[in-house]
PDB file of N, CA and C in Angstrom:
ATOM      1  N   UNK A   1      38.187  43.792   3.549  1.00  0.00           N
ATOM      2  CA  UNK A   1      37.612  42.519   3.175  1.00  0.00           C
ATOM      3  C   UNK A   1      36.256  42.388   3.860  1.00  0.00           C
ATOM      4  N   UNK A   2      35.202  41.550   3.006  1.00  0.00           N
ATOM      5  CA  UNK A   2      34.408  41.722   3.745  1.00  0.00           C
ATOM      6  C   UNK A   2      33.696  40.672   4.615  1.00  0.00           C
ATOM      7  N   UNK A   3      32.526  40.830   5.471  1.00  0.00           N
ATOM      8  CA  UNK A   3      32.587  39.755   6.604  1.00  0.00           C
ATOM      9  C   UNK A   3      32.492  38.412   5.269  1.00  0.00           C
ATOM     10  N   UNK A   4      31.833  38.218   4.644  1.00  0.00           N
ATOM     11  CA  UNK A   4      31.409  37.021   3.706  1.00  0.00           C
ATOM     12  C   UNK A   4      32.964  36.619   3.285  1.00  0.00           C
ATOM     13  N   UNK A   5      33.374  36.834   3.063  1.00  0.00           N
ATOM     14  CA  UNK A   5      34.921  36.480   2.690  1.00  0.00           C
ATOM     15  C   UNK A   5      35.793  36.104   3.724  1.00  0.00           C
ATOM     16  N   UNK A   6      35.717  36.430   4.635  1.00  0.00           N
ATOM     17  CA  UNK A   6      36.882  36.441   5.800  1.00  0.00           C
ATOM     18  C   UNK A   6      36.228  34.685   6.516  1.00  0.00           C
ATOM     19  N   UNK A   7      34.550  34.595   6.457  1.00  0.00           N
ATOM     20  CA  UNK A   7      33.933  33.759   6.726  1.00  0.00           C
ATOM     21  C   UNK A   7      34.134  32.316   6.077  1.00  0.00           C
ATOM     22  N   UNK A   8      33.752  32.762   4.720  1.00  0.00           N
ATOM     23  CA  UNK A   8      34.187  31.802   4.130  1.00  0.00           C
ATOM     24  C   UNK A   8      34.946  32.014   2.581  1.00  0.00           C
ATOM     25  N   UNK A   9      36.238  31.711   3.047  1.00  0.00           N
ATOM     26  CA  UNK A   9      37.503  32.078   2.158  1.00  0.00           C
ATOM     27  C   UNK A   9      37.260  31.285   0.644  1.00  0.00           C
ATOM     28  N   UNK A  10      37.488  31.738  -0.559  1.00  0.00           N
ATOM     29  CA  UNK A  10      38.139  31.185  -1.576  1.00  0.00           C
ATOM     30  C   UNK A  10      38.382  30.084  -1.342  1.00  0.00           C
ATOM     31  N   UNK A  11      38.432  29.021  -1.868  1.00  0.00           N
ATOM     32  CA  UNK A  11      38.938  28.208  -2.239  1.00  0.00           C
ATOM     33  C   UNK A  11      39.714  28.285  -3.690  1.00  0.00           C
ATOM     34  N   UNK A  12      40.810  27.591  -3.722  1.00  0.00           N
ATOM     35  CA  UNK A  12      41.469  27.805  -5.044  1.00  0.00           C
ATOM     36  C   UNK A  12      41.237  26.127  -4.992  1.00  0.00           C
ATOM     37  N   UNK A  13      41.292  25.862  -7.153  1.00  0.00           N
ATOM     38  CA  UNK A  13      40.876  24.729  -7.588  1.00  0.00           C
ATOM     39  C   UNK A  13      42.391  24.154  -7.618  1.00  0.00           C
ATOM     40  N   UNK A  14      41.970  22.796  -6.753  1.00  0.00           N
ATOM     41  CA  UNK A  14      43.123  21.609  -6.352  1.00  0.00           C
ATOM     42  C   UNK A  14      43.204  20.843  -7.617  1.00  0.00           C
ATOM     43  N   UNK A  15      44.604  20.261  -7.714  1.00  0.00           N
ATOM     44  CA  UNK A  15      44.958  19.080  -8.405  1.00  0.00           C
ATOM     45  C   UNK A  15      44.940  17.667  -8.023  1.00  0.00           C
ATOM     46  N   UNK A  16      44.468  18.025  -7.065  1.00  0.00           N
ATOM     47  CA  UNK A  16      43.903  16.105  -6.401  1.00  0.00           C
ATOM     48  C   UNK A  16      42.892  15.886  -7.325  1.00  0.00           C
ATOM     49  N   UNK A  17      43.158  14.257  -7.186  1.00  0.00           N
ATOM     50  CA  UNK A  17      41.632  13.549  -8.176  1.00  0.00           C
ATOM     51  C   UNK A  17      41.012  13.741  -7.035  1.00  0.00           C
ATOM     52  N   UNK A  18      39.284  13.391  -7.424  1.00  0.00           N
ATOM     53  CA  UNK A  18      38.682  13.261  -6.292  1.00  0.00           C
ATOM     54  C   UNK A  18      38.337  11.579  -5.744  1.00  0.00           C
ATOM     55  N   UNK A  19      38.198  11.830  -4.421  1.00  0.00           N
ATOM     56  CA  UNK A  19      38.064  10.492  -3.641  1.00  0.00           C
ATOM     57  C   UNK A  19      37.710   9.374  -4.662  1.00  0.00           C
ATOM     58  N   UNK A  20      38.167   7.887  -4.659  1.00  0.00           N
ATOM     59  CA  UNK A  20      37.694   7.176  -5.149  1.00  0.00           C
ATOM     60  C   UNK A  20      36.206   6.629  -4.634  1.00  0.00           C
ATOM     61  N   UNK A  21      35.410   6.223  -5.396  1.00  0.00           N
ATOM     62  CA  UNK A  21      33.888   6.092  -4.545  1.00  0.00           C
ATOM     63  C   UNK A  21      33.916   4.672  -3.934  1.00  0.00           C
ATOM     64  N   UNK A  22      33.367   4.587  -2.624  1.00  0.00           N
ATOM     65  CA  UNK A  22      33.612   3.302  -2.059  1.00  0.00           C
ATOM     66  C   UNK A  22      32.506   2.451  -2.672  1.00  0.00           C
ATOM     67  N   UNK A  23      32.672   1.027  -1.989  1.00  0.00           N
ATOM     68  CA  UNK A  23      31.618   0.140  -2.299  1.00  0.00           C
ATOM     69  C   UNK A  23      30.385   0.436  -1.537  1.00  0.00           C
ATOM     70  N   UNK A  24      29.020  -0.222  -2.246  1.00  0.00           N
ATOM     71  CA  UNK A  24      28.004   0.128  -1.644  1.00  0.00           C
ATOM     72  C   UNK A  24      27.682  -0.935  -0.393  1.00  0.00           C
ATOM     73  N   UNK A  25      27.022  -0.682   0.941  1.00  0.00           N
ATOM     74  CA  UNK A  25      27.380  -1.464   2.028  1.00  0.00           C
ATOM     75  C   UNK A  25      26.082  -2.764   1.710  1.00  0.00           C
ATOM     76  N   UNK A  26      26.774  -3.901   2.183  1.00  0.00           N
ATOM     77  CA  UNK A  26      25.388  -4.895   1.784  1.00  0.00           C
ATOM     78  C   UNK A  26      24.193  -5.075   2.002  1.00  0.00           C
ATOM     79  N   UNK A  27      23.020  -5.036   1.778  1.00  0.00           N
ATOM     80  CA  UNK A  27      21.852  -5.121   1.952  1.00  0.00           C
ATOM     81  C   UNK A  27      21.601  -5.725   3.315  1.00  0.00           C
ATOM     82  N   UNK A  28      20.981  -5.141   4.281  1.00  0.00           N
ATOM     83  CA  UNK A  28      20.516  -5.727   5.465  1.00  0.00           C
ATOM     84  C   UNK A  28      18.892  -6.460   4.614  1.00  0.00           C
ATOM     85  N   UNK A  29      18.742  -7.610   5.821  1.00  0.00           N
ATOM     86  CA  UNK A  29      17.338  -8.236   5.173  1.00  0.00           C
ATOM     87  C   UNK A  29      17.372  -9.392   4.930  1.00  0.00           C
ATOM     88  N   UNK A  30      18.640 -10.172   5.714  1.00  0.00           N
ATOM     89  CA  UNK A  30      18.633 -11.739   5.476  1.00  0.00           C
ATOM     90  C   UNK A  30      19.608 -12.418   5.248  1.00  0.00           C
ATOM     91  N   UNK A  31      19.926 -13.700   4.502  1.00  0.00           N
ATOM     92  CA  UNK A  31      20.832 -14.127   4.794  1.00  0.00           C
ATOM     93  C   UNK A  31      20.917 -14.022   3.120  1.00  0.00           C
ATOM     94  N   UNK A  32      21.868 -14.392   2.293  1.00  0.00           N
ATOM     95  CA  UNK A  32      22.246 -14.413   0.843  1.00  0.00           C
ATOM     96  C   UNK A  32      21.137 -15.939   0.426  1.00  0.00           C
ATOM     97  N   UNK A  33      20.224 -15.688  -0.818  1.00  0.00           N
ATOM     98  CA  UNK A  33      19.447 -16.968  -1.298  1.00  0.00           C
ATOM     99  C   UNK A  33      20.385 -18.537  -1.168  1.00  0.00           C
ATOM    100  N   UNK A  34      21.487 -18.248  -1.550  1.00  0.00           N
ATOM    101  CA  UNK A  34      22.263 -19.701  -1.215  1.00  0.00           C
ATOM    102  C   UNK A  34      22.528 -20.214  -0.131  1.00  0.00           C
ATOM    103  N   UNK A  35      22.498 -19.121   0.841  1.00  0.00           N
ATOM    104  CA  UNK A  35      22.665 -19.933   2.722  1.00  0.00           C
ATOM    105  C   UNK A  35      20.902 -20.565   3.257  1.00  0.00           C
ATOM    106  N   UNK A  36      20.144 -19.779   2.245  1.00  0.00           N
ATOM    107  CA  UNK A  36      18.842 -20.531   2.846  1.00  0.00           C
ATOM    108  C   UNK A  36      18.624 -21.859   2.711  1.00  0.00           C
ATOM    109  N   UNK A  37      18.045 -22.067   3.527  1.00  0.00           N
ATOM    110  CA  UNK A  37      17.889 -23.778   3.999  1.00  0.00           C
ATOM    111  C   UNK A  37      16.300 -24.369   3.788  1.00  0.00           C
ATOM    112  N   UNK A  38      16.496 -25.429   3.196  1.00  0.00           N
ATOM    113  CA  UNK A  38      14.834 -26.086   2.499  1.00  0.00           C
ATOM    114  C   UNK A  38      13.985 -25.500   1.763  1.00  0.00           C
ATOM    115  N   UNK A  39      12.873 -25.013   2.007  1.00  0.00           N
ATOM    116  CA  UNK A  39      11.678 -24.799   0.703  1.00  0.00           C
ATOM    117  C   UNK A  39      11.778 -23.388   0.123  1.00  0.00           C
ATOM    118  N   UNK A  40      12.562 -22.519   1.598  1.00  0.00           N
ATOM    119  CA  UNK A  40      12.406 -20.775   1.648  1.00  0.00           C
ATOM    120  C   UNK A  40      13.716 -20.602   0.599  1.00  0.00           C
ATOM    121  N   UNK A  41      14.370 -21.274  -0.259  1.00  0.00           N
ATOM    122  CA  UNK A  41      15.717 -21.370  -1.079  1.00  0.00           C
ATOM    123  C   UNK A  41      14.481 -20.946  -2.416  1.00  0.00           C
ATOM    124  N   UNK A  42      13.551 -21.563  -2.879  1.00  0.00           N
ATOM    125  CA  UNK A  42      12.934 -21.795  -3.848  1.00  0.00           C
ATOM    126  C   UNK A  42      11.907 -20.511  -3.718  1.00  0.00           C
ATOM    127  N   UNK A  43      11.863 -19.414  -2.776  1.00  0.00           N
ATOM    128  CA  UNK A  43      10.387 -18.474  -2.809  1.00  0.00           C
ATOM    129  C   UNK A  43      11.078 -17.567  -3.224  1.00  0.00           C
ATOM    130  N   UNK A  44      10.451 -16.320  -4.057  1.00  0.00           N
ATOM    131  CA  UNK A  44      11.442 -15.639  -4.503  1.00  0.00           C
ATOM    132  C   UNK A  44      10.960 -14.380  -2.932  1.00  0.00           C
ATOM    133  N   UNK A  45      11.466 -13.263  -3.113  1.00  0.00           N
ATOM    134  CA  UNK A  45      12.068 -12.194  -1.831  1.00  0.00           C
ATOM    135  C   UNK A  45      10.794 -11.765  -1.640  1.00  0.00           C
ATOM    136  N   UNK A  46       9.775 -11.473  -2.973  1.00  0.00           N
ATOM    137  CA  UNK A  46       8.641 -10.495  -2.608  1.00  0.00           C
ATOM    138  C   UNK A  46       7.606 -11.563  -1.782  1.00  0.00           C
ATOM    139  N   UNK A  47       7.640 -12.404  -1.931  1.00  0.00           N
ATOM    140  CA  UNK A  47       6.508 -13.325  -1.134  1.00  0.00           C
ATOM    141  C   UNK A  47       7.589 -13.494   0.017  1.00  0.00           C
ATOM    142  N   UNK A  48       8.086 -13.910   0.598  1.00  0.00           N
ATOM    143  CA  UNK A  48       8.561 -13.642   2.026  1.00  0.00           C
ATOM    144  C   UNK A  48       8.275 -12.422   2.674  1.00  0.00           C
ATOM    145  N   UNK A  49       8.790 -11.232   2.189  1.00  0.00           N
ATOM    146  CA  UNK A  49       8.104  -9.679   2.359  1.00  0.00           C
ATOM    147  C   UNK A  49       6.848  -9.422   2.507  1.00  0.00           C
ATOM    148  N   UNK A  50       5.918 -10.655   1.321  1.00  0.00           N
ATOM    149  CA  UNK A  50       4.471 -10.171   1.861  1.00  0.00           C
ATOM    150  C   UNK A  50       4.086 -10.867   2.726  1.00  0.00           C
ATOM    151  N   UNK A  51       4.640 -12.106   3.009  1.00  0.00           N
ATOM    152  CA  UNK A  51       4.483 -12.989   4.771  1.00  0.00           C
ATOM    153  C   UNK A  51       4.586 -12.177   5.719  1.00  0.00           C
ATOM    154  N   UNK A  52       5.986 -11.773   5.550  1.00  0.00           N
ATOM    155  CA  UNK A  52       6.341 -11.052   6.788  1.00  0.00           C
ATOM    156  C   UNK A  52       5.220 -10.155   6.869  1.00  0.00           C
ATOM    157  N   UNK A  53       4.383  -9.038   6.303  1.00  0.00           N
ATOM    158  CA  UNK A  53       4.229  -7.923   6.330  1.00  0.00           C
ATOM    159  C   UNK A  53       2.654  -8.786   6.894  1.00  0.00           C
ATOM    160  N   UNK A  54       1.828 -10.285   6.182  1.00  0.00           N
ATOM    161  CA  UNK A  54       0.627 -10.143   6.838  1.00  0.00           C
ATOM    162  C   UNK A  54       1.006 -10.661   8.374  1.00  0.00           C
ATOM    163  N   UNK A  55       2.039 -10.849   8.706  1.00  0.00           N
ATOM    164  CA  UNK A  55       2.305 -11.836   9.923  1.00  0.00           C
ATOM    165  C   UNK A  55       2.550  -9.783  10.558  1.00  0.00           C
ATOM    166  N   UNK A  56       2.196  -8.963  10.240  1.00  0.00           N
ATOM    167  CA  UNK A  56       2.550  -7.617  11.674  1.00  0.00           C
ATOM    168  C   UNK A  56       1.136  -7.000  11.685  1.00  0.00           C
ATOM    169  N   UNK A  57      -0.210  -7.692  10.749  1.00  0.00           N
ATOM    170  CA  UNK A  57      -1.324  -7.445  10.610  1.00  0.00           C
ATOM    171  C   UNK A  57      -2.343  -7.911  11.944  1.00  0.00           C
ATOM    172  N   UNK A  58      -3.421  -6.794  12.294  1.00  0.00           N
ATOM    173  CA  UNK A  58      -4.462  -7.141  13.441  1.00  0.00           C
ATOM    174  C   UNK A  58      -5.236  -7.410  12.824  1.00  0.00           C
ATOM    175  N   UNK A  59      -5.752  -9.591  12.764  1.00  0.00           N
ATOM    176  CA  UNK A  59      -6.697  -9.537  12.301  1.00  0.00           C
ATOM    177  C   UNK A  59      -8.106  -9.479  13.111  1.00  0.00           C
ATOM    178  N   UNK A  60      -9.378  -9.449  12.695  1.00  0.00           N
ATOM    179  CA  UNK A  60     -10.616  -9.198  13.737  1.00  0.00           C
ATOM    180  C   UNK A  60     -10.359 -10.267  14.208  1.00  0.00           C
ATOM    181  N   UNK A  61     -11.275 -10.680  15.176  1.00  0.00           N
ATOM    182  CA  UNK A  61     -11.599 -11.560  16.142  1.00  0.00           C
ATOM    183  C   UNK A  61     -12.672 -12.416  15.446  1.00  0.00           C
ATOM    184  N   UNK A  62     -13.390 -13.546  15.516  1.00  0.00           N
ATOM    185  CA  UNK A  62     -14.426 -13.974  14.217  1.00  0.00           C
ATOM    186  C   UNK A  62     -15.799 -13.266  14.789  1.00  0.00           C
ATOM    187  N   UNK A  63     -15.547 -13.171  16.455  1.00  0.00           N
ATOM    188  CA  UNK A  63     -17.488 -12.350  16.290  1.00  0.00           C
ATOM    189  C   UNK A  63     -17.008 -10.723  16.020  1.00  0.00           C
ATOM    190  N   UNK A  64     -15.959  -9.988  15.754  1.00  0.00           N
ATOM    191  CA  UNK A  64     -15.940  -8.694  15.165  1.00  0.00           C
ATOM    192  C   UNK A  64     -16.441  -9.159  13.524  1.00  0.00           C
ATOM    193  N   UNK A  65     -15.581 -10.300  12.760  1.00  0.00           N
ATOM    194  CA  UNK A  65     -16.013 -10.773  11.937  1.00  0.00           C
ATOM    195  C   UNK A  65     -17.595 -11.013  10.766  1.00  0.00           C
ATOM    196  N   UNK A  66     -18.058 -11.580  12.137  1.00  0.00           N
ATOM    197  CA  UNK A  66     -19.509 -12.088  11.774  1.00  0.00           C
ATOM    198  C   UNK A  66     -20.570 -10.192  12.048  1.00  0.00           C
ATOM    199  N   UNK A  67     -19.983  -9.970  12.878  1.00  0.00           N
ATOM    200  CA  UNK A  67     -20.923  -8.580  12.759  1.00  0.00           C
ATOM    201  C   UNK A  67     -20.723  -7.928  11.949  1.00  0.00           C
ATOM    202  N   UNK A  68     -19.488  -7.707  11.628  1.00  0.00           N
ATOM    203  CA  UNK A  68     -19.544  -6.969  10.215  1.00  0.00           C
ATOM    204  C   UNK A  68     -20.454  -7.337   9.218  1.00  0.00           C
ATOM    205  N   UNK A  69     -19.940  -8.846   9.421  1.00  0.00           N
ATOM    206  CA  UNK A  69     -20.801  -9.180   7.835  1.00  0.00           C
ATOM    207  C   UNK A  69     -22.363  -9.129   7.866  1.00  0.00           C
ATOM    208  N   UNK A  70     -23.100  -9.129   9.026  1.00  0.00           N
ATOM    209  CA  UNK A  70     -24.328  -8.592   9.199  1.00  0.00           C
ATOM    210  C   UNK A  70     -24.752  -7.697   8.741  1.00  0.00           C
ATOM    211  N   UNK A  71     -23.937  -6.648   9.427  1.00  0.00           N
ATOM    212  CA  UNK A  71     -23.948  -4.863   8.854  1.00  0.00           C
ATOM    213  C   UNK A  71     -24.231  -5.050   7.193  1.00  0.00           C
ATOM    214  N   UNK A  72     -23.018  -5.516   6.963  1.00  0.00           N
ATOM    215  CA  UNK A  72     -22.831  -5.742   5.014  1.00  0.00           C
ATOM    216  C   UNK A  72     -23.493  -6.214   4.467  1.00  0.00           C
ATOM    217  N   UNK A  73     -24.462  -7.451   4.885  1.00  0.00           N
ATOM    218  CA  UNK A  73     -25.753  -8.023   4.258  1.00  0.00           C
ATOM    219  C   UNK A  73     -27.215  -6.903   4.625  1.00  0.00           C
ATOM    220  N   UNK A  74     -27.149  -6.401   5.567  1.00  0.00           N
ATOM    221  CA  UNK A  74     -28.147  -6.048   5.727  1.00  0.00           C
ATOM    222  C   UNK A  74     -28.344  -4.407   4.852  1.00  0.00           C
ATOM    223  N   UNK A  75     -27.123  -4.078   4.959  1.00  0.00           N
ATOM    224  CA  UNK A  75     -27.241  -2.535   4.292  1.00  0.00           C
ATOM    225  C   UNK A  75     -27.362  -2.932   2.740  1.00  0.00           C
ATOM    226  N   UNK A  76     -26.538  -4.188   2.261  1.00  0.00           N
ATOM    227  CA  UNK A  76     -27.161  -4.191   1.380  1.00  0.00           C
ATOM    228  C   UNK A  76     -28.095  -4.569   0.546  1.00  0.00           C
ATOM    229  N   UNK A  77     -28.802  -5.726   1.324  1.00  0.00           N
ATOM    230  CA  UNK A  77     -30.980  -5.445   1.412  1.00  0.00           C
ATOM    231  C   UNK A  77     -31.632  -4.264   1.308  1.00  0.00           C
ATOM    232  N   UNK A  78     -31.049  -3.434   2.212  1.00  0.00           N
ATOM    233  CA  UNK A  78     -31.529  -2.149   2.299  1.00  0.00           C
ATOM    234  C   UNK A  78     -31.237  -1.054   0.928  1.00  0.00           C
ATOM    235  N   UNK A  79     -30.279  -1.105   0.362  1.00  0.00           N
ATOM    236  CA  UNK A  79     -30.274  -0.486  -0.593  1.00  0.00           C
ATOM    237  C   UNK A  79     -30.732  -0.803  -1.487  1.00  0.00           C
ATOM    238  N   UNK A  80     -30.856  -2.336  -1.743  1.00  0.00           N
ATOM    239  CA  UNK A  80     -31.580  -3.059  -3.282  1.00  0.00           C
ATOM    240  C   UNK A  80     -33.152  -3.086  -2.797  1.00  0.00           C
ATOM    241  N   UNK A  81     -33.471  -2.931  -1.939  1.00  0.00           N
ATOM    242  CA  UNK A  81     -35.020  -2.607  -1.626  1.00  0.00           C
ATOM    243  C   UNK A  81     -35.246  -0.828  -2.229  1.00  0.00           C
ATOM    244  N   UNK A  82     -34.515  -0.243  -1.552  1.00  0.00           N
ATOM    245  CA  UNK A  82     -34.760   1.369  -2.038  1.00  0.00           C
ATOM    246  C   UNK A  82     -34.809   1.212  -3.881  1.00  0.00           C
ATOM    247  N   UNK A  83     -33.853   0.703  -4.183  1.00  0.00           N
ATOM    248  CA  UNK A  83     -33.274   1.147  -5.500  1.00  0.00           C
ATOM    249  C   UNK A  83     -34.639  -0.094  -6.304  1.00  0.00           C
ATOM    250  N   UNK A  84     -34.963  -1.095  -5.844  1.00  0.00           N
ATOM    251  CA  UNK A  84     -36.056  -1.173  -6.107  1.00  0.00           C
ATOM    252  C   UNK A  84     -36.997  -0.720  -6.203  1.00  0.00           C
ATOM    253  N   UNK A  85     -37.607  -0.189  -5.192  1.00  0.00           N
ATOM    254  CA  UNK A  85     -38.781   0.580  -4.889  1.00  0.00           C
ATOM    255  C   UNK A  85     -38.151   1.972  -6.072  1.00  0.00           C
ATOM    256  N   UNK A  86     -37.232   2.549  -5.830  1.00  0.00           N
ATOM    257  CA  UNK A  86     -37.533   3.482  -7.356  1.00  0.00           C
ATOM    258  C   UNK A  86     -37.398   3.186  -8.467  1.00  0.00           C
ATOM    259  N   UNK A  87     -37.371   1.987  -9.095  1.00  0.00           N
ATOM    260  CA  UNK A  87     -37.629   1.147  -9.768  1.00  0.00           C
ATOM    261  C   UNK A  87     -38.979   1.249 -10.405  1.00  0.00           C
ATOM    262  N   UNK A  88     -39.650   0.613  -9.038  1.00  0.00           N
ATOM    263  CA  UNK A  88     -41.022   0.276  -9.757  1.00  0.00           C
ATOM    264  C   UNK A  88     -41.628   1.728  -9.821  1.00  0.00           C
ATOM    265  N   UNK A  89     -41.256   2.928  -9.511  1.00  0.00           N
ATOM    266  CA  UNK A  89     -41.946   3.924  -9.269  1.00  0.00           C
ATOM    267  C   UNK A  89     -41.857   4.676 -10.647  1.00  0.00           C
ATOM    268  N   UNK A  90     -40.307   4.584 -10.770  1.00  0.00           N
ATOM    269  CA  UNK A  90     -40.427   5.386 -12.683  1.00  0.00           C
ATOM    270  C   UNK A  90     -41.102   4.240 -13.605  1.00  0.00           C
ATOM    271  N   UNK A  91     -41.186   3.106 -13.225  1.00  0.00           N
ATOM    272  CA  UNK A  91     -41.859   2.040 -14.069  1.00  0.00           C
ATOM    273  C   UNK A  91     -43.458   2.739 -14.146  1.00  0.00           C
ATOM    274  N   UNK A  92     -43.549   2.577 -12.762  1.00  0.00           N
ATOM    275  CA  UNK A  92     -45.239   2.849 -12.800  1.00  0.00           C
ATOM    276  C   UNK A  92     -45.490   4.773 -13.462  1.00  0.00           C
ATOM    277  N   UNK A  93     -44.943   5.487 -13.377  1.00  0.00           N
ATOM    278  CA  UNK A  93     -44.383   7.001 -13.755  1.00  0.00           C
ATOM    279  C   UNK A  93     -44.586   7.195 -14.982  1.00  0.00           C
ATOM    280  N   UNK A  94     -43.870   6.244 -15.993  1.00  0.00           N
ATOM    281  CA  UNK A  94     -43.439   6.179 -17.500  1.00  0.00           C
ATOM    282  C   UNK A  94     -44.611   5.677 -17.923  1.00  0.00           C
ATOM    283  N   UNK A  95     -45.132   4.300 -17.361  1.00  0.00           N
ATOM    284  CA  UNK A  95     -46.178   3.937 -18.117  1.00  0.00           C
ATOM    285  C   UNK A  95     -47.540   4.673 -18.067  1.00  0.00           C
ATOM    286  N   UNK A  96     -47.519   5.191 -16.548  1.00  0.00           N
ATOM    287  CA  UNK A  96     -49.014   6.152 -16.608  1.00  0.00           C
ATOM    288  C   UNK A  96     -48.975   7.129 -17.384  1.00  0.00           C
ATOM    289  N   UNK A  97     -47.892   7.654 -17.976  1.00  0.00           N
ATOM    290  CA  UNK A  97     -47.910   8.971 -18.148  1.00  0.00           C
ATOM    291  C   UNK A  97     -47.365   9.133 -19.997  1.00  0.00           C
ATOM    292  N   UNK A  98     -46.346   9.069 -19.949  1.00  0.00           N
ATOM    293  CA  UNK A  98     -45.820   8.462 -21.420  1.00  0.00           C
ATOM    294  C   UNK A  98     -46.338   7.712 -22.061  1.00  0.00           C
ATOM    295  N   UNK A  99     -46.704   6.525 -21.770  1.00  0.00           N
ATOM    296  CA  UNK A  99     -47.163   5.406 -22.341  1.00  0.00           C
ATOM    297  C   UNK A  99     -48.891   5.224 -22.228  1.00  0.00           C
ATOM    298  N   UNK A 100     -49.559   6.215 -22.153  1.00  0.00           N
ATOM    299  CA  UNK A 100     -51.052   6.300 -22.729  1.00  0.00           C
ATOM    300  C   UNK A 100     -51.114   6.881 -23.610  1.00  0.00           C
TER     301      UNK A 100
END
């Protein structure tokens, strides 16, 4: 016989049914909608979930806030000035050149 066999033997096919399948275990995550108490009875699950989820959020501080938004106004001056300026440049480009 060989090692694979001696290891793991045959099985011969049983006449047992197989296991009955149990119940599935209850949802962790709260209490059942009918034990809730006052307004949170009336929200449905996904807006509590998205409470919960902004209530584990770091928000900035307001002067991390305000500097950002500096950065963000100013870069984008800076780009509508560039994208201007090549603007007027194929303007002035096309008309000297094409357009005589």
């Amino acid at each position: 016989m060989s090692r694979a066999l001696r290891r793991h033997p045959m099985t011969t096919k049983s006449s047992k049914r197989p296991a009955p399948l149990k119940a599935p275990k209850p949802v962790r995550g709260g209490p059942p909608a009918a034990k809730k108490k006052g307004w949170r009875r009336f929200v449905p699950r996904w807006v509590e979930e998205i409470i919960s989820e902004l209530r584990k959020v770091t928000w900035p501080t307001r002067q991390e806030t305000v500097n950002l938004t500096i950065v963000v106004v100013v870069v984008a001056v800076a780009i509508g000035f560039f994208l201007g300026g090549i603007d007027m440049l194929f303007n002035w480009v096309i008309s000297n050149t094409l357009l005589r």
